[in-house]
Protein backbone atom coordinates (compact mmCIF):
# COMPACT_ATOMS: atom_id res chain seq x y z
CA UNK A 1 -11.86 13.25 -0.78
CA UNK A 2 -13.27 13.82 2.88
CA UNK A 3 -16.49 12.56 1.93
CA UNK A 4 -14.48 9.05 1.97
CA UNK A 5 -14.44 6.43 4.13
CA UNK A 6 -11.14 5.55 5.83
CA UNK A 7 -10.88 2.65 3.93
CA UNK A 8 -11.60 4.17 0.46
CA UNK A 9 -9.37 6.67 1.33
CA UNK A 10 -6.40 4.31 1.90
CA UNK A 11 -6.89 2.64 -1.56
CA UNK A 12 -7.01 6.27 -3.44
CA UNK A 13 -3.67 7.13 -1.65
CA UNK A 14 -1.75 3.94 -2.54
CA UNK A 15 -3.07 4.27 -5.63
CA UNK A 16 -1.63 7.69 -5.91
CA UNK A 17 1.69 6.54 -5.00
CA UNK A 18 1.25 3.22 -7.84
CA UNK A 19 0.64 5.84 -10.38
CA UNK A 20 3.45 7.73 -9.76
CA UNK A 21 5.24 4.31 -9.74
CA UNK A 22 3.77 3.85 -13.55
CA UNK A 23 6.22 3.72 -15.50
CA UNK A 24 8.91 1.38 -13.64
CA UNK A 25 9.63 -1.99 -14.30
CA UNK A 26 6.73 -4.35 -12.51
CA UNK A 27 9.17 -5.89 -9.85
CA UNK A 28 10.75 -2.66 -9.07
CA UNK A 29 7.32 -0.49 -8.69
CA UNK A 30 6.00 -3.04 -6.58
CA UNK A 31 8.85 -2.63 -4.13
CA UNK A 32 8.58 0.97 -4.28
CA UNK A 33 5.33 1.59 -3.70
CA UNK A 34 5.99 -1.01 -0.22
CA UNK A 35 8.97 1.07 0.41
CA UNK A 36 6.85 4.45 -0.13
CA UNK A 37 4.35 3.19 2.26
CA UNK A 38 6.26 1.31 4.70
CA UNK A 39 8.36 4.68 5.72
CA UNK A 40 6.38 7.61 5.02
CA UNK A 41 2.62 6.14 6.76
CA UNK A 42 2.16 6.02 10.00
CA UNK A 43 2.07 3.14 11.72
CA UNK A 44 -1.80 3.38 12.52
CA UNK A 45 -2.34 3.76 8.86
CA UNK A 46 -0.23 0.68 7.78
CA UNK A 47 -2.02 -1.44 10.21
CA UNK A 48 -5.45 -0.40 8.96
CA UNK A 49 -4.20 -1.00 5.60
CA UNK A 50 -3.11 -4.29 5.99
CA UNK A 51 -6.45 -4.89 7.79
CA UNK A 52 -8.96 -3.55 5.36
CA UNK A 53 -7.75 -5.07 2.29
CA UNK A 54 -6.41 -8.47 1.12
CA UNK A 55 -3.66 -9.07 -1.81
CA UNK A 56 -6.30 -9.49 -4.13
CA UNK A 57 -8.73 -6.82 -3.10
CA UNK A 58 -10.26 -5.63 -6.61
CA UNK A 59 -10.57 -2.16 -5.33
CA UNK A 60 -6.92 -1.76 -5.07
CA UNK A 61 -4.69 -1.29 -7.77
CA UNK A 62 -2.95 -4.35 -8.90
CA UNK A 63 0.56 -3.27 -7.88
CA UNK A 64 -0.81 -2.05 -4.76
CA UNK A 65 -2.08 -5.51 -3.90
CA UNK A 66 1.30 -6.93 -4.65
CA UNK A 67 2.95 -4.47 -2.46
CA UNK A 68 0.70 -5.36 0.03
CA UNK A 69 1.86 -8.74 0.70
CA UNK A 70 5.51 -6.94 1.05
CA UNK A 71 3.82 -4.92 3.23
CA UNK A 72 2.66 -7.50 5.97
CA UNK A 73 6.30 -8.97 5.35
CA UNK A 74 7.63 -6.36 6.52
CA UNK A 75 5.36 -5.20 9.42
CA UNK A 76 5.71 -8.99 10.49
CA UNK A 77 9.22 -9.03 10.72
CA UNK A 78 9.40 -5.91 12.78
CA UNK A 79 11.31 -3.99 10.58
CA UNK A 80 9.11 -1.12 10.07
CA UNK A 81 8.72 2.02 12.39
């Protein structure tokens, strides 16, 4: 994976974190894997997250792209550290 670019590598992790969100219902994965990312990623990486890809970015995992629009939500409203 270091042969990635930054960007790249942001889409395999969330998509790491949507796999392990699999098997839950659609609603609920989609809030987890915000949740996930919102409190475990830094900062820096949730802002060049938000900035590299858009909700319906086709190299993103279709949950992931859902979650990402909870994402800027919550990066919006300040609530995230």
């Amino acid at each position: 994976m270091n042969d990635l670019d930054p960007k790249a590598k942001l889409a395999h992790m969330a998509g790491q974190i949507a796999r392990f969100f699999r098997p839950y219902p659609e609603d609920e994965a989609v809030t987890s894997i915000a949740d996930h990312i919102t409190q475990f990623w830094s900062r820096r990486m949730r802002d060049e997250f938000v900035a590299a890809f858009n909700d319906n970015d086709p190299t993103l995992e279709p949950r992931v792209g859902k979650a990402l629009a909870q994402i800027r939500g919550k990066l919006a409203g300040g609530s995230a550290t």
